[in-house]
Protein backbone atom coordinates (compact mmCIF):
# COMPACT_ATOMS: atom_id res chain seq x y z
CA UNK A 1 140.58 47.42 157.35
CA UNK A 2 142.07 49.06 154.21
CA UNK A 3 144.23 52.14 154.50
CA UNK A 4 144.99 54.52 151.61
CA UNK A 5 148.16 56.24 150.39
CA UNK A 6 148.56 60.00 149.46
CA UNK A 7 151.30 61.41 148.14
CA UNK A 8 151.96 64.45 146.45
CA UNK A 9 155.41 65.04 144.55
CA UNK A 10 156.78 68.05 142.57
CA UNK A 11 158.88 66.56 139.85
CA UNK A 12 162.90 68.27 139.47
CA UNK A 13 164.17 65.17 137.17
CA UNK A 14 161.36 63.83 134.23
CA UNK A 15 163.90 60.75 133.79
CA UNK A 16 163.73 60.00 137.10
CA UNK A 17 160.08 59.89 137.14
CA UNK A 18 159.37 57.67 134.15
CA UNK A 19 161.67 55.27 135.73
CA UNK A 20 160.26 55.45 139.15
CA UNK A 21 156.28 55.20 137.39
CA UNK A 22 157.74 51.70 135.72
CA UNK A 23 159.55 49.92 138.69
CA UNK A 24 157.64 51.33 141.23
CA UNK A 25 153.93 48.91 140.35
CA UNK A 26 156.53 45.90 142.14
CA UNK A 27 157.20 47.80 145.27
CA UNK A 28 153.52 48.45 145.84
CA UNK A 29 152.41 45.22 145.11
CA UNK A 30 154.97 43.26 147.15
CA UNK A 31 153.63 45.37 150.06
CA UNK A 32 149.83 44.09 148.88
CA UNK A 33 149.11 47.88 147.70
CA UNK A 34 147.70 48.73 144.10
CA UNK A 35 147.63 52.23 142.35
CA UNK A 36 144.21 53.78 142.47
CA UNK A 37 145.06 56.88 140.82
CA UNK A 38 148.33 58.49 139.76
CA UNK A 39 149.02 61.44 137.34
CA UNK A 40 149.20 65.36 137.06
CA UNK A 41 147.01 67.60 140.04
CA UNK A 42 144.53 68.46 137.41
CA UNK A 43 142.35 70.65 140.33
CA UNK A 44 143.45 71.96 143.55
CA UNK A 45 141.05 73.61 146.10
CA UNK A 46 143.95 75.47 148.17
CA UNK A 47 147.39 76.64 146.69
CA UNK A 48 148.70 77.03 142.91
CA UNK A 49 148.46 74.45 140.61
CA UNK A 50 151.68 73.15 139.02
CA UNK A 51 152.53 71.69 136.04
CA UNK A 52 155.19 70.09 138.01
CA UNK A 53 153.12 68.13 140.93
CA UNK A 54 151.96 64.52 140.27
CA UNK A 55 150.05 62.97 142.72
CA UNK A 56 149.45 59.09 143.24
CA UNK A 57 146.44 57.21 145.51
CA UNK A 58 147.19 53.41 146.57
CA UNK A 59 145.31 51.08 148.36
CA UNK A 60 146.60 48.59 151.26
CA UNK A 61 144.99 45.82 152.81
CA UNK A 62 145.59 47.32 156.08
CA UNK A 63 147.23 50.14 157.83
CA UNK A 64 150.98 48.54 158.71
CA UNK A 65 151.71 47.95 155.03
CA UNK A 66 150.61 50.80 153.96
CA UNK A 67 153.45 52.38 156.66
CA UNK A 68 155.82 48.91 155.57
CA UNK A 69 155.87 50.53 151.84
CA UNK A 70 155.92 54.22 152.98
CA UNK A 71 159.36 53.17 155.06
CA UNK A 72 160.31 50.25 152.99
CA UNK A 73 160.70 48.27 156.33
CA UNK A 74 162.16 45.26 155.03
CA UNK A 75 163.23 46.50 151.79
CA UNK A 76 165.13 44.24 149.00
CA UNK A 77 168.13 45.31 147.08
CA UNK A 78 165.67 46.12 144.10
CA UNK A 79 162.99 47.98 146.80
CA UNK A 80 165.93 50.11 148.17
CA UNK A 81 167.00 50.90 144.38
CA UNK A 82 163.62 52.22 143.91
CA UNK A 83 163.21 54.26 146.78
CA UNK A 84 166.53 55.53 145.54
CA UNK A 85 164.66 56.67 142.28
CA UNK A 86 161.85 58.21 144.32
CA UNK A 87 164.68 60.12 146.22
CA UNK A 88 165.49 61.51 143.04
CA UNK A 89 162.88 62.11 141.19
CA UNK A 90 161.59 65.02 143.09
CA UNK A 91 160.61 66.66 146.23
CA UNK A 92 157.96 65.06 148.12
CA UNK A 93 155.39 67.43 149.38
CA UNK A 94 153.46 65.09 151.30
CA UNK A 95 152.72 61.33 152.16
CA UNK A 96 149.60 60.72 154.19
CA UNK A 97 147.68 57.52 155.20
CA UNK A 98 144.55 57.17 156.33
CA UNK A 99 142.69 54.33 157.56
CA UNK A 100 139.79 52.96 156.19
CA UNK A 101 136.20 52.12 156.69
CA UNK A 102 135.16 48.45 157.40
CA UNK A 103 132.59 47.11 155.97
């Protein structure tokens, strides 16, 4: 069953970022994820928008890699430099997964 990937950032470092958006697409595709969506929080039902949020949707074949790429369980020296990135790039508001429907 797929499970999707929510995460919500506020952006403190812009060079940070545009490195992260480039060597990121690996990460999530050695973990069998793909970006569904991933950009600026152009409408928000419930707080102030920001100019400084970003938010990004994946996709994972099933629930335990979607939490393998959240942790970076088995991460590589290049996986662990990335997450490194992600550290830096910003504050995370919030990472949720939820499970998807079957079929």
């Amino acid at each position: 069953m797929p499970a999707y990937v929510f995460v919500e950032v506020e952006i403190t470092d812009d060079a940070a970022q545009a490195e992260y958006r480039q060597r990121s697409v690996g990460v999530i595709e050695a973990y069998g994820g793909r970006i569904m969506a991933r950009g600026d929080v152009v409408d928000s039902s419930a707080g102030e928008p920001s100019s400084r949020r970003r938010m990004l949707a994946l996709e994972f074949p099933n629930l335990e890699q979607a939490r393998a790429w959240r942790d970076l369980s088995q991460a590589s020296a290049e996986q662990s430099e990335v997450r490194s990135i992600r550290n830096r790039m910003g504050n995370v508001v919030s990472i949720s997964i939820v499970e998807g429907e079957s079929d």
